[in-house]
PDB file of N, CA and C in Angstrom:
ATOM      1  N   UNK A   1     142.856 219.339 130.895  1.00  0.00           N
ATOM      2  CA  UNK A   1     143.918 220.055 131.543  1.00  0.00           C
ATOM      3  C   UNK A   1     144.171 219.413 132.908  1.00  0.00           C
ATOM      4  N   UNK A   2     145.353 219.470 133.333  1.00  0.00           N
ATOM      5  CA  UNK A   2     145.673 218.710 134.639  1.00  0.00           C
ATOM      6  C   UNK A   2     145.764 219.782 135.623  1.00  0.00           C
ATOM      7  N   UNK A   3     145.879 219.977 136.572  1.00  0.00           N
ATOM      8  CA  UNK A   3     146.160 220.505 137.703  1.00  0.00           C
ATOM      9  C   UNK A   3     147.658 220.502 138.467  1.00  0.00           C
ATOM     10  N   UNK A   4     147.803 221.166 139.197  1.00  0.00           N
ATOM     11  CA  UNK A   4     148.917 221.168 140.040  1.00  0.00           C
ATOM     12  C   UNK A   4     149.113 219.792 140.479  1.00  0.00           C
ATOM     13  N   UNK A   5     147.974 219.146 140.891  1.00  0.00           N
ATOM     14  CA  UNK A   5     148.062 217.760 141.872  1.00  0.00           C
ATOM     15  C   UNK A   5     148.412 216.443 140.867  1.00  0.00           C
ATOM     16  N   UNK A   6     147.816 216.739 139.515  1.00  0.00           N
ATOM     17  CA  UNK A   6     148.303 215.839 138.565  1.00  0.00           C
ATOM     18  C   UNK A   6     146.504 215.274 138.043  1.00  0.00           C
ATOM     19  N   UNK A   7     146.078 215.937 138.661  1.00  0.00           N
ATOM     20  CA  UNK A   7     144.424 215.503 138.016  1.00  0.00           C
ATOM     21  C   UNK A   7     143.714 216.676 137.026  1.00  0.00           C
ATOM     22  N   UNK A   8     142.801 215.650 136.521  1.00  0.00           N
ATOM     23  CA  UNK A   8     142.192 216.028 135.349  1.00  0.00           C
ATOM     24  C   UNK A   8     141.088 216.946 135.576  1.00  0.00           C
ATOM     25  N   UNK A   9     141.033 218.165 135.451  1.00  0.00           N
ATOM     26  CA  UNK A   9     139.809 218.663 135.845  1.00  0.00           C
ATOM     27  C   UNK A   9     139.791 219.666 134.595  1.00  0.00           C
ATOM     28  N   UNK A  10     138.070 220.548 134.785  1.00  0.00           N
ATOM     29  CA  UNK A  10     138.057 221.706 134.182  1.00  0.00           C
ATOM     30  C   UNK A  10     138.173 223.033 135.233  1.00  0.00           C
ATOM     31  N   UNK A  11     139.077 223.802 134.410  1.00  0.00           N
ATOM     32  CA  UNK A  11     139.583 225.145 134.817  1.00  0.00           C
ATOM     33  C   UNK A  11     139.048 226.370 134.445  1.00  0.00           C
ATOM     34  N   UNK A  12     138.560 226.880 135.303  1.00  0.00           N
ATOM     35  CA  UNK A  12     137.953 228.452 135.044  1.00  0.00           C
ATOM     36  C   UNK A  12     139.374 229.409 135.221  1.00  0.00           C
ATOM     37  N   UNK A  13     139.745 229.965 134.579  1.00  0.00           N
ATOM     38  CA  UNK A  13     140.834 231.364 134.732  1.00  0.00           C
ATOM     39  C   UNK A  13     140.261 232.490 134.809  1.00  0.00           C
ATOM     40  N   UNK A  14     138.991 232.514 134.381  1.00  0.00           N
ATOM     41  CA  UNK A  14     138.179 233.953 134.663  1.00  0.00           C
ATOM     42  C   UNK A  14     136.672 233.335 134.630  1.00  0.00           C
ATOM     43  N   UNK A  15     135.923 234.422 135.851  1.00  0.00           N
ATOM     44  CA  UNK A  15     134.843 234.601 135.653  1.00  0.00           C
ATOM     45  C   UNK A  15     133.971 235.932 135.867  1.00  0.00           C
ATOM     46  N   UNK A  16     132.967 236.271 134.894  1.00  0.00           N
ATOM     47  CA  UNK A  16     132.541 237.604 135.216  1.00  0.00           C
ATOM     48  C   UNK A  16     131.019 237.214 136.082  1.00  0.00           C
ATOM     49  N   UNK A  17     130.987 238.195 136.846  1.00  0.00           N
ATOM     50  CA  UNK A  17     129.740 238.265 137.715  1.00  0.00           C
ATOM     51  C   UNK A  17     129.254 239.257 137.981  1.00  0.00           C
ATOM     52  N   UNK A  18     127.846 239.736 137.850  1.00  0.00           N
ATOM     53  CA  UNK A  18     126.861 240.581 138.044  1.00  0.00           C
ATOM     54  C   UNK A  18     126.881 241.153 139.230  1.00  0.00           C
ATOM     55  N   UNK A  19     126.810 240.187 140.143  1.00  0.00           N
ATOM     56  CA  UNK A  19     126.521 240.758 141.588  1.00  0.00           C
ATOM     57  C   UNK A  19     127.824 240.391 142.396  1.00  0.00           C
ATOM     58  N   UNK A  20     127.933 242.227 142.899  1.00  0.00           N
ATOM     59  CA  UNK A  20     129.421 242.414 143.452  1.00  0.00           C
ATOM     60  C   UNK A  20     129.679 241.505 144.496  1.00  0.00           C
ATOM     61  N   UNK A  21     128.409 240.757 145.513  1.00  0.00           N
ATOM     62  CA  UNK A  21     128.035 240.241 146.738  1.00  0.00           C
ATOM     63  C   UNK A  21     128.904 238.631 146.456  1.00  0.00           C
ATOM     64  N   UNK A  22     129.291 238.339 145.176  1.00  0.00           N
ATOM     65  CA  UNK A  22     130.133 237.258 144.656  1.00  0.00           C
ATOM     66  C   UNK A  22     131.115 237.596 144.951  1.00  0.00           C
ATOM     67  N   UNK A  23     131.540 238.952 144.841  1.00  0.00           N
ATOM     68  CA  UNK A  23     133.657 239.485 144.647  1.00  0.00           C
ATOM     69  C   UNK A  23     133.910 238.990 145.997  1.00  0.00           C
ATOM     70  N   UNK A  24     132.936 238.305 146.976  1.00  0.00           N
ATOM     71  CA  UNK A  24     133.837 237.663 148.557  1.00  0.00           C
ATOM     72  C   UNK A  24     134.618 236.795 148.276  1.00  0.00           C
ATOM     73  N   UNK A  25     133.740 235.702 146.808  1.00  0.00           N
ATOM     74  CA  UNK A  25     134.793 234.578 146.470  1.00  0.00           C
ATOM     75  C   UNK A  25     136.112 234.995 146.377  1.00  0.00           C
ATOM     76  N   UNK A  26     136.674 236.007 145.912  1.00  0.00           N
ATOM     77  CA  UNK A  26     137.823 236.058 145.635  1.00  0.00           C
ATOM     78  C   UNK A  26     139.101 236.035 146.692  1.00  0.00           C
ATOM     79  N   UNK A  27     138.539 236.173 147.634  1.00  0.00           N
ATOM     80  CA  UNK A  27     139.070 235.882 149.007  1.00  0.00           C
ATOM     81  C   UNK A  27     139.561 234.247 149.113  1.00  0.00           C
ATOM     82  N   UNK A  28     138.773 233.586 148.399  1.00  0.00           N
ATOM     83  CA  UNK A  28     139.140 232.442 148.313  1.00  0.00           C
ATOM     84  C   UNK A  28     139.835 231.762 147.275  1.00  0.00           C
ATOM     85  N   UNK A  29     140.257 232.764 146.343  1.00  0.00           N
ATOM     86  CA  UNK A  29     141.656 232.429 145.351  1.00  0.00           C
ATOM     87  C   UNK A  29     140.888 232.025 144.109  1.00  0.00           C
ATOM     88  N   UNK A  30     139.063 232.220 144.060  1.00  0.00           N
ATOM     89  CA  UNK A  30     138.498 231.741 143.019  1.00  0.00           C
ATOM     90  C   UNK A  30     138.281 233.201 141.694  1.00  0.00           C
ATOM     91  N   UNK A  31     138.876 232.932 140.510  1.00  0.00           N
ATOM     92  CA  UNK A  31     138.822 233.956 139.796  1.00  0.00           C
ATOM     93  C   UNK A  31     137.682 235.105 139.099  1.00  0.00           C
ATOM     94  N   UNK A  32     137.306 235.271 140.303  1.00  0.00           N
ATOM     95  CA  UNK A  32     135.863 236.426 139.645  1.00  0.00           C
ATOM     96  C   UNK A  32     136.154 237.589 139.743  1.00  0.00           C
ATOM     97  N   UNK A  33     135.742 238.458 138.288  1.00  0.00           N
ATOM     98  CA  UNK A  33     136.019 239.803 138.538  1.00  0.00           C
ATOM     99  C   UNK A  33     133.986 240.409 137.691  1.00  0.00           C
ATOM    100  N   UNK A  34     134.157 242.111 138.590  1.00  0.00           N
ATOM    101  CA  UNK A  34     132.698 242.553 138.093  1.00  0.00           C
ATOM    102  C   UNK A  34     132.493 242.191 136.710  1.00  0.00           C
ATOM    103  N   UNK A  35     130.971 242.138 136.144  1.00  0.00           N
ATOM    104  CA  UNK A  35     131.219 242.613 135.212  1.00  0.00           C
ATOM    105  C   UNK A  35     129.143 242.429 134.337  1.00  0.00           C
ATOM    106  N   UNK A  36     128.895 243.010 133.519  1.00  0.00           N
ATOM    107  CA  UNK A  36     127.691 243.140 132.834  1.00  0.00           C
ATOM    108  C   UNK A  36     127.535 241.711 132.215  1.00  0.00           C
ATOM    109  N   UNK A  37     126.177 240.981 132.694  1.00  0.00           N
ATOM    110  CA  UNK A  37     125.716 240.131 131.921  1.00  0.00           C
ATOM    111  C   UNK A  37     124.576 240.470 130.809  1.00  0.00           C
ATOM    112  N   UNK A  38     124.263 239.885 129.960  1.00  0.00           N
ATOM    113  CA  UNK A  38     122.833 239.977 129.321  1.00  0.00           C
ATOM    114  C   UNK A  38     122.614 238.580 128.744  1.00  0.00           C
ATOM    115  N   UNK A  39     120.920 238.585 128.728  1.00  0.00           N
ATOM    116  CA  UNK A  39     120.332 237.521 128.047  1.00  0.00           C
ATOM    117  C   UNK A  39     119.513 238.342 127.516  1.00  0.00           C
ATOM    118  N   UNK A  40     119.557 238.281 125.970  1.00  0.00           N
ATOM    119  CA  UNK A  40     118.067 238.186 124.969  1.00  0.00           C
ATOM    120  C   UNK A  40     117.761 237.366 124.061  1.00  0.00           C
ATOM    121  N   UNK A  41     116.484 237.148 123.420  1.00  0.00           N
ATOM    122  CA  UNK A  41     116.374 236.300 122.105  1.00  0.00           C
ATOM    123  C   UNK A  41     115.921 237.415 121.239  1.00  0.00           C
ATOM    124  N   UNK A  42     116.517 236.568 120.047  1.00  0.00           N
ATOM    125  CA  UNK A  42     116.006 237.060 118.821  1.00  0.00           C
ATOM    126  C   UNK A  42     115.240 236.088 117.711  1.00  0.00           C
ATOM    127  N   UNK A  43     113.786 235.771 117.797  1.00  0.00           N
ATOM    128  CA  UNK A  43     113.382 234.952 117.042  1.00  0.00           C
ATOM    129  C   UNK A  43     113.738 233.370 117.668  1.00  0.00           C
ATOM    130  N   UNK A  44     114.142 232.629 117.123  1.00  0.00           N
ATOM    131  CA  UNK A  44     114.670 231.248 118.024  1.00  0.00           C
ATOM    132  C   UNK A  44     116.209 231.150 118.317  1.00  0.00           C
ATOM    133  N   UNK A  45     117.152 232.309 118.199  1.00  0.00           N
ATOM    134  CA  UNK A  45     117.560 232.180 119.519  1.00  0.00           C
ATOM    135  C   UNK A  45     118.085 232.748 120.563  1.00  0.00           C
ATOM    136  N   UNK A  46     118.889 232.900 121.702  1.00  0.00           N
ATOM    137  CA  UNK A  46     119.187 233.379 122.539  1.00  0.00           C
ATOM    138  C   UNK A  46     120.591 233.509 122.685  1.00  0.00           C
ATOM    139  N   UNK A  47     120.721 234.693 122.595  1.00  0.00           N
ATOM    140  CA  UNK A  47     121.818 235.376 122.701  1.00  0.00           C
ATOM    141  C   UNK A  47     122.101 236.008 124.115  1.00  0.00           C
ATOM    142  N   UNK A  48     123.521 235.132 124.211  1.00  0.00           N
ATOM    143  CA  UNK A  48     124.124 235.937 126.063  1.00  0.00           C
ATOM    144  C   UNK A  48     125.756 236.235 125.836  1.00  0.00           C
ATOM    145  N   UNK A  49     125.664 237.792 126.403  1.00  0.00           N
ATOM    146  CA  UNK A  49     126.827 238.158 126.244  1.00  0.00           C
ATOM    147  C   UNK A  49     127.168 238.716 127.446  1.00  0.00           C
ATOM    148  N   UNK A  50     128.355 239.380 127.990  1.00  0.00           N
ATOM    149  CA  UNK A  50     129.233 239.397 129.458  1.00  0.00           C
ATOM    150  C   UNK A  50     130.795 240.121 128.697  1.00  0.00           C
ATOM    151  N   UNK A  51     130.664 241.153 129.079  1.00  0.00           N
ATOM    152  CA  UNK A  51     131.825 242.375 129.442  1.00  0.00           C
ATOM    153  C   UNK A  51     132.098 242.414 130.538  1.00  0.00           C
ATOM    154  N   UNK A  52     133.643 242.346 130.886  1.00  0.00           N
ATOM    155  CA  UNK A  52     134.064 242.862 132.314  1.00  0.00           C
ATOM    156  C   UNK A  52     133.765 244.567 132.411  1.00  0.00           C
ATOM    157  N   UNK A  53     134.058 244.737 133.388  1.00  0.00           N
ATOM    158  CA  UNK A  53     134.107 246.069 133.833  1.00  0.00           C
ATOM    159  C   UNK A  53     134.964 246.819 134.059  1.00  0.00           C
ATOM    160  N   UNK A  54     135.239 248.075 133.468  1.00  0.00           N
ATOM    161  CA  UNK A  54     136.472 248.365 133.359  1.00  0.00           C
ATOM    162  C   UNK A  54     137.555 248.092 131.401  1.00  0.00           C
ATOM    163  N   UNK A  55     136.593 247.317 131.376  1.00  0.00           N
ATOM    164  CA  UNK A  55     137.007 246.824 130.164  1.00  0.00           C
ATOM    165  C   UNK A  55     137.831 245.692 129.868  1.00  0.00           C
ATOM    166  N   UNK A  56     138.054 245.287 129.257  1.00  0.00           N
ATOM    167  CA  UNK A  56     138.851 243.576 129.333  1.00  0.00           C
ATOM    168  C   UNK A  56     138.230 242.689 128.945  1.00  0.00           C
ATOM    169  N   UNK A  57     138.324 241.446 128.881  1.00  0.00           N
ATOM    170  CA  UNK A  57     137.718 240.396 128.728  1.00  0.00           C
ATOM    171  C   UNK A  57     136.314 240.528 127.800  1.00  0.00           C
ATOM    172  N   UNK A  58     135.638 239.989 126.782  1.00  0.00           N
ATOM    173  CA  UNK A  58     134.332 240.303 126.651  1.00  0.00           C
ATOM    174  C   UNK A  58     133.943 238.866 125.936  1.00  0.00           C
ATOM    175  N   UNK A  59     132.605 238.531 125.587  1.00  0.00           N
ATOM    176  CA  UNK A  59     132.467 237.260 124.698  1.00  0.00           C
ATOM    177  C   UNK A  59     130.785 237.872 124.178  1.00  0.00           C
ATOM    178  N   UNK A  60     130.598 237.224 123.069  1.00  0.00           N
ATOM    179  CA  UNK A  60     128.894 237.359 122.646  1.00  0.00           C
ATOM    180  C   UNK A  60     128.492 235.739 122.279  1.00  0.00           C
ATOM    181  N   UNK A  61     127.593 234.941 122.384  1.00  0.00           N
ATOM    182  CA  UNK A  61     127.150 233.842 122.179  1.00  0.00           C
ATOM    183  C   UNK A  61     125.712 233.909 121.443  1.00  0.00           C
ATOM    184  N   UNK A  62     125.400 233.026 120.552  1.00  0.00           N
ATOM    185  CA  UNK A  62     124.740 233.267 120.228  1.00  0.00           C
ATOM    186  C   UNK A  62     124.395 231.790 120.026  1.00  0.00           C
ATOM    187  N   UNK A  63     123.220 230.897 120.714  1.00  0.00           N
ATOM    188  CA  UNK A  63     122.578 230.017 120.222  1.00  0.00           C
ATOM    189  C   UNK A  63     121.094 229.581 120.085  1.00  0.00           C
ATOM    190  N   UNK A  64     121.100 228.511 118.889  1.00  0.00           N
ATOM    191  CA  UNK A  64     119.717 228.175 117.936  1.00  0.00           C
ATOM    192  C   UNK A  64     119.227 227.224 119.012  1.00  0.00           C
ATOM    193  N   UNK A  65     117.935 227.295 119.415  1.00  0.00           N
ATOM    194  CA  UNK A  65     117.523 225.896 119.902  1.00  0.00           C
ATOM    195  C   UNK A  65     116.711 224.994 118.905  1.00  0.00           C
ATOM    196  N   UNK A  66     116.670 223.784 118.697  1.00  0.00           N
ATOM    197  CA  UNK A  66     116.319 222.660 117.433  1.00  0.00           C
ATOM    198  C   UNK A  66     115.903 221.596 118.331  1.00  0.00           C
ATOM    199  N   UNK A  67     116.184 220.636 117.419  1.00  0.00           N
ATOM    200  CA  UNK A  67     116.122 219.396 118.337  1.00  0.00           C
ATOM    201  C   UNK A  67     116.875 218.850 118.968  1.00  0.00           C
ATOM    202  N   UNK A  68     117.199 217.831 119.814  1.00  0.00           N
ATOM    203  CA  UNK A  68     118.560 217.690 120.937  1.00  0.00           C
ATOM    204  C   UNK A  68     119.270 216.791 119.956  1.00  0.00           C
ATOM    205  N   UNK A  69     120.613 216.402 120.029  1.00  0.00           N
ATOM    206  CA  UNK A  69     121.984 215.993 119.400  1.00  0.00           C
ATOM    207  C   UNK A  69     122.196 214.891 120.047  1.00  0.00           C
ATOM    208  N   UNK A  70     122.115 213.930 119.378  1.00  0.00           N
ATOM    209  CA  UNK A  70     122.620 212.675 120.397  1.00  0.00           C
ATOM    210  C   UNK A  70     124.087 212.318 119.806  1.00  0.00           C
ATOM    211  N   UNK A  71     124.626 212.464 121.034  1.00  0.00           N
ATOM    212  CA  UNK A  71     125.811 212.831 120.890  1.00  0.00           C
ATOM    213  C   UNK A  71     126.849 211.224 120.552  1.00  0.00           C
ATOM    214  N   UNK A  72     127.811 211.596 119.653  1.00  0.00           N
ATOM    215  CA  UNK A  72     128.896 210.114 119.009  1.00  0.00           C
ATOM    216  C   UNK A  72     129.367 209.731 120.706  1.00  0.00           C
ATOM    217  N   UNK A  73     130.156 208.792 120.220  1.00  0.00           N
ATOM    218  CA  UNK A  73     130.928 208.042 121.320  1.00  0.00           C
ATOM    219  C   UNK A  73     131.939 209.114 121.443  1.00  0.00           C
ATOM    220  N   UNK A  74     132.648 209.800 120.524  1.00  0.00           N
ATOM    221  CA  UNK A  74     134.076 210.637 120.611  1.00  0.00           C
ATOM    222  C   UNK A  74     132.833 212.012 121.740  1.00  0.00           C
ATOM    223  N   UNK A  75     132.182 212.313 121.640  1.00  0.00           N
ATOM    224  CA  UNK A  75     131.338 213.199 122.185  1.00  0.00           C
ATOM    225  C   UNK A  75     131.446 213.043 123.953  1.00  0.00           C
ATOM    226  N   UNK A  76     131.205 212.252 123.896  1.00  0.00           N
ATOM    227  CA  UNK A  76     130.961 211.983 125.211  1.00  0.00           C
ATOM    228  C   UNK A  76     132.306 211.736 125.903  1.00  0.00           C
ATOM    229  N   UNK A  77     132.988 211.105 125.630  1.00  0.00           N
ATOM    230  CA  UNK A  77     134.246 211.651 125.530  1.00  0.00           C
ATOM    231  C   UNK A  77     135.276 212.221 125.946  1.00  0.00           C
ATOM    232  N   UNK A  78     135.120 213.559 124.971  1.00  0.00           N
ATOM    233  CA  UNK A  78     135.240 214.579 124.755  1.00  0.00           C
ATOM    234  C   UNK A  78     134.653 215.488 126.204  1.00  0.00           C
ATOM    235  N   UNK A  79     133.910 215.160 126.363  1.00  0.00           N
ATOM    236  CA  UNK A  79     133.251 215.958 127.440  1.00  0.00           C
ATOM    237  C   UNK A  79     132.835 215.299 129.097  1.00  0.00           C
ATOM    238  N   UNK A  80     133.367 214.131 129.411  1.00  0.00           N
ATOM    239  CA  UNK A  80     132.702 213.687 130.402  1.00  0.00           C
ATOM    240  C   UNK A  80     134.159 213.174 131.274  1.00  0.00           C
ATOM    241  N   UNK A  81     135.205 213.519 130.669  1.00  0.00           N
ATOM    242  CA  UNK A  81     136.544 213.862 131.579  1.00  0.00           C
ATOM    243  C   UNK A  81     136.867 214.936 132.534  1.00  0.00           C
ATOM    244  N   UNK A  82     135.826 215.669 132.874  1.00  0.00           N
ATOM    245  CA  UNK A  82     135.683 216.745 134.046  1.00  0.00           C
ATOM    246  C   UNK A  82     135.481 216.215 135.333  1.00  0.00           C
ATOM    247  N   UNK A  83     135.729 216.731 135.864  1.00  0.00           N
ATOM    248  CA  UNK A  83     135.500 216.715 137.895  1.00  0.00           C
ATOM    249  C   UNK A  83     135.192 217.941 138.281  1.00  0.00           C
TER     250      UNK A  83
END
């Protein structure tokens, strides 16, 4: 995704945060609103999920840990065009 300026970056449009002592960022035009985190595992793996508050926004994740992925050429890629 590009930016206003014409550069390539990654973009947060929302973020939820635990501790209200963060909501100062927002003073600074950065998108955080309250909201419930959790981490648990189940067996091998770990599951983290995050509800806003108030209601809105929500996600559940759920990942296996294995062995590490060595990642293709399109991989890297894919992922190493951030700033």
């Amino acid at each position: 995704m590009r930016g206003p300026d014409g550069r390539d970056g990654l973009w947060f449009l929302s973020i939820e945060v635990a501790c209200p002592v963060m909501l100062v960022a927002r003073a600074t035009g950065l998108p955080y609103h309250p909201g419930r985190l959790a981490l648990s595992r189940r067996g091998d793996r770990q599951m983290y999920s995050g509800t806003r508050w108030r209601g809105g926004p929500r996600y559940r994740v759920a990942v296996r840990t294995g062995e590490p992925v060595r990642p293709t050429h399109r991989d890297v890629w894919l992922t190493s065009r951030w700033r």
